[in-house]
Protein backbone atom coordinates (compact mmCIF):
# COMPACT_ATOMS: atom_id res chain seq x y z
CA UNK A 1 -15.81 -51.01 21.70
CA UNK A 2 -15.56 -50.69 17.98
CA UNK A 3 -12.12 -50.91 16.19
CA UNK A 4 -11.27 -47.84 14.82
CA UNK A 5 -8.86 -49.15 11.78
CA UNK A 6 -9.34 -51.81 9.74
CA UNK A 7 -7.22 -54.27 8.80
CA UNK A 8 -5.59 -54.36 4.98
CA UNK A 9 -7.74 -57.54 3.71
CA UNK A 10 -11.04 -55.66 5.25
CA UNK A 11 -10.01 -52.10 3.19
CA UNK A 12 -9.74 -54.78 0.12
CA UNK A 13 -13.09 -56.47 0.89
CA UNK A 14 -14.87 -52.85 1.24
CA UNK A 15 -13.26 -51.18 -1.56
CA UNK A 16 -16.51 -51.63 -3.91
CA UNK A 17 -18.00 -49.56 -1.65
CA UNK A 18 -15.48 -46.73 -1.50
CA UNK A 19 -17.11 -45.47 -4.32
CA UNK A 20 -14.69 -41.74 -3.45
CA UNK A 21 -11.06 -43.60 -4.55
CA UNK A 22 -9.13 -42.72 -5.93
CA UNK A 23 -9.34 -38.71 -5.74
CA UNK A 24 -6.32 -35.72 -5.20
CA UNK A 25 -6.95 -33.75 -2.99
CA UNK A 26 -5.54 -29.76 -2.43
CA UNK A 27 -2.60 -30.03 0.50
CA UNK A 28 -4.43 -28.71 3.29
CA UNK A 29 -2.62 -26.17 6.79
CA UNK A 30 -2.08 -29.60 8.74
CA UNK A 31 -1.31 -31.69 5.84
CA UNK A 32 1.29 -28.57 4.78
CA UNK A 33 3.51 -28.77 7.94
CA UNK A 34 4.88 -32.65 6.94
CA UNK A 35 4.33 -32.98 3.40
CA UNK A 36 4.79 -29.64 1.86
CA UNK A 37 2.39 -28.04 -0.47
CA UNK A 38 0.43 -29.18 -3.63
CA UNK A 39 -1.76 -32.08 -4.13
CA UNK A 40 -1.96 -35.42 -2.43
CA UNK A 41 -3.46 -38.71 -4.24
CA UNK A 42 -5.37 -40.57 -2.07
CA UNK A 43 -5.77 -44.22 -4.09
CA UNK A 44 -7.36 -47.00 -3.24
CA UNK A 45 -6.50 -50.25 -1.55
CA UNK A 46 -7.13 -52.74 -5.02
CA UNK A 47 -4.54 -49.87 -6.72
CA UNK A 48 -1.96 -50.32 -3.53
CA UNK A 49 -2.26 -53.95 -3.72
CA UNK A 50 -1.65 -54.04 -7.87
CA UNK A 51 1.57 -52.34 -7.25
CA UNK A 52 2.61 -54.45 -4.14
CA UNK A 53 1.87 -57.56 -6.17
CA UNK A 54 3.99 -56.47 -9.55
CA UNK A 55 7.33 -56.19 -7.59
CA UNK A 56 8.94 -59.28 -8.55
CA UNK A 57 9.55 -61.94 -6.31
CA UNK A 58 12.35 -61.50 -3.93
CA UNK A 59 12.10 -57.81 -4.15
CA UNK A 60 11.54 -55.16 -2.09
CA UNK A 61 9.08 -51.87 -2.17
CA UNK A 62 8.81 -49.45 0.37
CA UNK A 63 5.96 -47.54 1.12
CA UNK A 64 7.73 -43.95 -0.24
CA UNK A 65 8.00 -45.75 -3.40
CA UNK A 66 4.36 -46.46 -3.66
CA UNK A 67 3.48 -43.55 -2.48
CA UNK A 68 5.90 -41.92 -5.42
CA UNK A 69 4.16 -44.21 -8.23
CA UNK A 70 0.51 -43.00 -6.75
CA UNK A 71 1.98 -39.39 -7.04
CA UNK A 72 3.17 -39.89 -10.47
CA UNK A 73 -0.12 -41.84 -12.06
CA UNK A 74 -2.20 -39.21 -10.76
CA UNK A 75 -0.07 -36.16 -11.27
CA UNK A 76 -0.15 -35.14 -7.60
CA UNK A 77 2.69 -33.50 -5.53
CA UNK A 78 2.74 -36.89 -2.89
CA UNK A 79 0.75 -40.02 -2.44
């Protein structure tokens, strides 16, 4: 059976060949009911991983603040 989701060091490995990442993308019916409307950044995993590796050590970043400095780099409503 093949595994549907890959694991964060295989999206790193495989980025090279996500040649579609980053993009923003219009806020879709199904997308509208949890996030609202606008646009949504969709970035990829070496951008995810910059940002995870500048917090300093000892500190903490949550995934909504990511997700906020995606937003804000790509001037999209939401990451």
């Amino acid at each position: 059976m093949a595994r549907l989701r890959m694991s964060w060091r295989e999206k790193l490995v495989t980025t090279a060949q996500n040649q579609n990442l980053p993009r923003v993308v219009e806020v879709n019916e199904k997308m509208s009911k949890k996030w609202g409307e606008g646009t949504c950044v969709i970035p990829s995993p070496v951008e995810v991983d910059a940002v995870m590796k500048s917090v300093p050590e000892g500190k903490l970043i949550t995934i909504n603040q990511i997700r906020e400095v995606m937003a804000k780099k790509y001037h999209a409503s939401f990451g």
